[in-house]
N, C-alpha and C. Protein backbone atom coordinates (compact mmCIF):
# COMPACT_ATOMS: atom_id res chain seq x y z
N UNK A 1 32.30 14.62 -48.80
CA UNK A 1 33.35 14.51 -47.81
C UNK A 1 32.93 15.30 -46.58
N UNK A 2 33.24 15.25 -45.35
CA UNK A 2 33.01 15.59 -43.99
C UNK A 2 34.44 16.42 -44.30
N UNK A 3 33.80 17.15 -42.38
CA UNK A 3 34.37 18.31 -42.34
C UNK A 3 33.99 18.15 -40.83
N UNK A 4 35.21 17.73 -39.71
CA UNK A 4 34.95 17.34 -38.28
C UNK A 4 35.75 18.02 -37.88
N UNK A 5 35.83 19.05 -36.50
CA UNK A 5 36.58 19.81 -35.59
C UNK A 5 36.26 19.26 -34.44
N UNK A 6 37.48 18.59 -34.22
CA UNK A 6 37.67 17.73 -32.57
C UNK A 6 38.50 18.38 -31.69
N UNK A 7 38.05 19.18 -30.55
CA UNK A 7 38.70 19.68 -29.65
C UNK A 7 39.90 18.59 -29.14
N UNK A 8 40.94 19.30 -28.32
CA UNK A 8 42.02 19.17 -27.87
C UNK A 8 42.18 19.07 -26.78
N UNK A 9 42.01 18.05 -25.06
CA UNK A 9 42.45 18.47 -24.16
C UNK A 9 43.70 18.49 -23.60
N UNK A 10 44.52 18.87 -23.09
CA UNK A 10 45.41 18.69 -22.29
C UNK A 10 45.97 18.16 -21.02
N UNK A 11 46.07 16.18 -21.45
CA UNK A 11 46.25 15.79 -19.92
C UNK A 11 47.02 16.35 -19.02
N UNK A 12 47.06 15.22 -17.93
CA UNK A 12 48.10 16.04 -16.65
C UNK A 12 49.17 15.87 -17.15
N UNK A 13 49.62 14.33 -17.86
CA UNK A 13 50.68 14.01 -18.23
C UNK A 13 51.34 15.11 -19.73
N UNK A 14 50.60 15.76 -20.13
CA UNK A 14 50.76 16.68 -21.75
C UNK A 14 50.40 15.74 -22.97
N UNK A 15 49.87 14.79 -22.54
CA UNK A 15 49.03 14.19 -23.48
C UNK A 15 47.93 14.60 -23.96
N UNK A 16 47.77 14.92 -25.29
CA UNK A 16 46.36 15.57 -25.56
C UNK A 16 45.07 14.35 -25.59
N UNK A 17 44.12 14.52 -25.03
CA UNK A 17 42.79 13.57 -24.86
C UNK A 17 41.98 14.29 -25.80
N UNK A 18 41.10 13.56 -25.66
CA UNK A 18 40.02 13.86 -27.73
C UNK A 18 38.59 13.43 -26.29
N UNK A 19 37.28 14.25 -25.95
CA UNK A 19 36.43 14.01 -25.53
C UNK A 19 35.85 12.68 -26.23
N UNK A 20 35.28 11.60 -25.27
CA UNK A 20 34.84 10.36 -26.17
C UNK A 20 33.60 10.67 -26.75
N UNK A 21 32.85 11.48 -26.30
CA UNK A 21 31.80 11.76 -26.89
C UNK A 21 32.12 12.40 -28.59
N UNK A 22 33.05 12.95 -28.82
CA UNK A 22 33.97 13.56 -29.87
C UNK A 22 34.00 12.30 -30.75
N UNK A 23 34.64 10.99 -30.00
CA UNK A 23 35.15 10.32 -30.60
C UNK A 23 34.09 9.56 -31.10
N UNK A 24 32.89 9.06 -30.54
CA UNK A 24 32.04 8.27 -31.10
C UNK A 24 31.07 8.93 -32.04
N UNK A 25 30.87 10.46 -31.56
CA UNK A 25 30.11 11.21 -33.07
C UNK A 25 30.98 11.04 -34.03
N UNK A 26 32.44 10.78 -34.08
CA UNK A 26 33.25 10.80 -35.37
C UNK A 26 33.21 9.73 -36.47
N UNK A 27 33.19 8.52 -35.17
CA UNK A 27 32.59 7.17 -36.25
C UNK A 27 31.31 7.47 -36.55
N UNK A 28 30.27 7.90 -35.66
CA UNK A 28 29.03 7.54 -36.80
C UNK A 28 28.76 8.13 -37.88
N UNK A 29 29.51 9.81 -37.68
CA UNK A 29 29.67 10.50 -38.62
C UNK A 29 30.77 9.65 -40.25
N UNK A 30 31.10 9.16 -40.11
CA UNK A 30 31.89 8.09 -40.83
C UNK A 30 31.01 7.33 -41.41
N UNK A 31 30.55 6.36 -40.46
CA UNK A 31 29.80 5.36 -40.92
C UNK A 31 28.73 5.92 -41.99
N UNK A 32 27.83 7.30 -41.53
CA UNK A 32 26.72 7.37 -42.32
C UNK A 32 26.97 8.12 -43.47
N UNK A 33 28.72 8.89 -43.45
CA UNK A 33 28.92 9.34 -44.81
C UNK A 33 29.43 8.24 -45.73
N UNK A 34 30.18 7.05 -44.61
CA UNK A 34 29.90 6.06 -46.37
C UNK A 34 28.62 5.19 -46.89
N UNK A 35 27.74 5.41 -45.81
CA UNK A 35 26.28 4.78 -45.94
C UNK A 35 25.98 5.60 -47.24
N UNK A 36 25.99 7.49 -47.17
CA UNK A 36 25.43 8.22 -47.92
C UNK A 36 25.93 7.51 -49.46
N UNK A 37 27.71 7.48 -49.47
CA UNK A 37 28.09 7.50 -50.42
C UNK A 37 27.57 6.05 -51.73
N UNK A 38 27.30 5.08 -50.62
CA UNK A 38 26.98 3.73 -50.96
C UNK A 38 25.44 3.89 -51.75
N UNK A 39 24.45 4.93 -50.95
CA UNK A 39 23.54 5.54 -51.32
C UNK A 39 23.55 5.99 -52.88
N UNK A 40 24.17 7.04 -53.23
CA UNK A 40 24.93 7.88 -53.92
C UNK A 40 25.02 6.91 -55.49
N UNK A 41 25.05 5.64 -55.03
CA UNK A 41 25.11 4.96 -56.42
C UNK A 41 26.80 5.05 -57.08
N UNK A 42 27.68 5.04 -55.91
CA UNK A 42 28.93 5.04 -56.42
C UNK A 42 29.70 3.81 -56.79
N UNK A 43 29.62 3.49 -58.39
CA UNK A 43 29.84 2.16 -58.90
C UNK A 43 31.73 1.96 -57.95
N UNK A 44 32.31 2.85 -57.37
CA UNK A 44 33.54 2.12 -56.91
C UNK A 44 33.25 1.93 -55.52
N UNK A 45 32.14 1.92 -55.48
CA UNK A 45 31.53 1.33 -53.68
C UNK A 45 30.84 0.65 -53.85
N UNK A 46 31.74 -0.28 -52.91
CA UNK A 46 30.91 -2.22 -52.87
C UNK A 46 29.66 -2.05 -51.39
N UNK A 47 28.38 -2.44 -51.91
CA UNK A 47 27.74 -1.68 -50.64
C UNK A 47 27.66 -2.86 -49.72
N UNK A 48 27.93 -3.99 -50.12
CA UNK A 48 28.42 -5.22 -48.78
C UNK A 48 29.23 -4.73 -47.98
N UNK A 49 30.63 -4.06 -48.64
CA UNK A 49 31.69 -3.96 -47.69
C UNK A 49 31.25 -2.77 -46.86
N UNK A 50 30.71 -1.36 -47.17
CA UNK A 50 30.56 -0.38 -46.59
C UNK A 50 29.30 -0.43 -45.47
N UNK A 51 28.35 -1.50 -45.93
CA UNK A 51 27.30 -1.96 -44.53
C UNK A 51 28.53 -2.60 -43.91
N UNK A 52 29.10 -3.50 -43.84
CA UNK A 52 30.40 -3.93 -42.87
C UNK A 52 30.87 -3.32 -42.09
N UNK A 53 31.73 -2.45 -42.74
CA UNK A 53 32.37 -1.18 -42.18
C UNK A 53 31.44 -0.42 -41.15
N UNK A 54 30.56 0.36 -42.12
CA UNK A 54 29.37 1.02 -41.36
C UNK A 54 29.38 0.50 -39.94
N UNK A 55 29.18 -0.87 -39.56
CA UNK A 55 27.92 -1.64 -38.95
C UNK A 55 29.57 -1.77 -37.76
N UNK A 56 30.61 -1.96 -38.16
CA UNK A 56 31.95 -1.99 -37.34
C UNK A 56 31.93 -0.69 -36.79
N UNK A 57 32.31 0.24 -37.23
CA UNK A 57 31.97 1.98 -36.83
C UNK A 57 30.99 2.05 -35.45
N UNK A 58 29.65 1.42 -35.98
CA UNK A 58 28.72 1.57 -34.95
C UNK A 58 28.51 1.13 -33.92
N UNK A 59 29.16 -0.31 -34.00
CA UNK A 59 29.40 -1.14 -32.77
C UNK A 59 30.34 -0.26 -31.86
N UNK A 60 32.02 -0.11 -32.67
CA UNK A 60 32.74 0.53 -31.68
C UNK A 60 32.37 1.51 -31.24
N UNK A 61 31.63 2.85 -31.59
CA UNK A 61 31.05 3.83 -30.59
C UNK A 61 29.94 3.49 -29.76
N UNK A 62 29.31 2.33 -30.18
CA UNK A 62 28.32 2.04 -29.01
C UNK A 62 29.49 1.14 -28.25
N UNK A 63 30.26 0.60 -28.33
CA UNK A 63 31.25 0.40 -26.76
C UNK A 63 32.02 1.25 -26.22
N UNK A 64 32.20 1.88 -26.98
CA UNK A 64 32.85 3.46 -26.08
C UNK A 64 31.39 3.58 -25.63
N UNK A 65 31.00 4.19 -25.88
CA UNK A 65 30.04 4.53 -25.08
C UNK A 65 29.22 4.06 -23.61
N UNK A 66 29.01 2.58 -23.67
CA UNK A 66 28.94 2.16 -22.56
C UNK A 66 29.83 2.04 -21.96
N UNK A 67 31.45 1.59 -22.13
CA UNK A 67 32.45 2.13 -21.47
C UNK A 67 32.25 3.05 -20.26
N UNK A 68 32.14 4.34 -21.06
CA UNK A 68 32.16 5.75 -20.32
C UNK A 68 30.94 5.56 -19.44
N UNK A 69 30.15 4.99 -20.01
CA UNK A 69 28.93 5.18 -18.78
C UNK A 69 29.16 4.45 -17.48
N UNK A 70 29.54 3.32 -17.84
CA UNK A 70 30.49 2.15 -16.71
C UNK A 70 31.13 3.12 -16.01
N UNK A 71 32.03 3.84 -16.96
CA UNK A 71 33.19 4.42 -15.81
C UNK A 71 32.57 5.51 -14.39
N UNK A 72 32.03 6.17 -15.26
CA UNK A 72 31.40 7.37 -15.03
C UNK A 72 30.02 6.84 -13.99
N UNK A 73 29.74 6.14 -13.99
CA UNK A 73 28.66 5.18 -13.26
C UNK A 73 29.34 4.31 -11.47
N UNK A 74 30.47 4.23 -12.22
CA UNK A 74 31.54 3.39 -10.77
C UNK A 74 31.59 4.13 -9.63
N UNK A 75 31.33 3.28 -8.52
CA UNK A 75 31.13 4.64 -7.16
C UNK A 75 32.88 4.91 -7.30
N UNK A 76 33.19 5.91 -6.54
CA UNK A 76 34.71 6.67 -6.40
C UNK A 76 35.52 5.20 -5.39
N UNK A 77 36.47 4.82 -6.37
CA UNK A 77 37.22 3.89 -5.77
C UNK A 77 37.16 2.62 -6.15
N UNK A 78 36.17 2.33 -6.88
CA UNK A 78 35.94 1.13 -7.38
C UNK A 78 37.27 0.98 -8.44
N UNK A 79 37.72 0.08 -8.76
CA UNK A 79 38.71 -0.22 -10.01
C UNK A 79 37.98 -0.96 -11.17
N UNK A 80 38.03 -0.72 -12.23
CA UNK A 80 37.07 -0.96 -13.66
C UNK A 80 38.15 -1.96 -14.26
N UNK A 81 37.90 -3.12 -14.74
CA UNK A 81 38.55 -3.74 -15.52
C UNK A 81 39.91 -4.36 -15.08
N UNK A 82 39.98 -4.42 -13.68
CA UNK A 82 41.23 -4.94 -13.04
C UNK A 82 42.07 -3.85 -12.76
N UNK A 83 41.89 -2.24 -13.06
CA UNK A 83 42.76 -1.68 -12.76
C UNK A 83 43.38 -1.42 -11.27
C-alpha cells in the first residue's frame, strides 16, 4: 500500500487547489502500485483489468500534463479552450 502527502493550496476563492504536478505523480504512483501488485502474483488481481486501469491512470496524467504545459505555454491573454 502507498503512503502519498499532497500539499494544500489556498485559492483566492478558499478553495483548496492540489499542485497538478501532485496530481499526476499520484496516478502514476497508483498505476505502478497496482502494476507491482499484479506483479506480486496476487490470485485476486485480474492482470488484464489492472494493465487497463494502469494504462487509464497514465493517459490521464499525461493529459494533465500537457494541459498545464498548454496553459503555462499561452502568451498572457490568450483564452485556452474557449474561455
Amino acid at each position: 500500500m502507498i503512503h502519498v502527502t499532497i500539499p494544500l493550496i489556498p485559492g483566492k476563492d478558499g478553495v483548496p487547489l492540489i499542485p497538478a504536478d501532485q496530481v499526476t505523480a499520484l496516478l502514476r504512483t497508483i498505476a505502478v502500485d497496482w502494476m507491482q501488485a499484479a506483479d506480486a502474483g496476487d490470485p485476486a488481481v485480474d492482470r488484464q483489468t489492472v494493465d487497463g486501469l494502469a494504462g487509464v491512470l497514465d493517459e490521464l496524467a499525461d493529459s494533465i500534463d500537457v494541459e498545464c504545459i498548454a496553459f503555462a505555454s499561452a502568451p498572457e491573454g490568450w483564452a485556452l479552450d474557449g474561455e
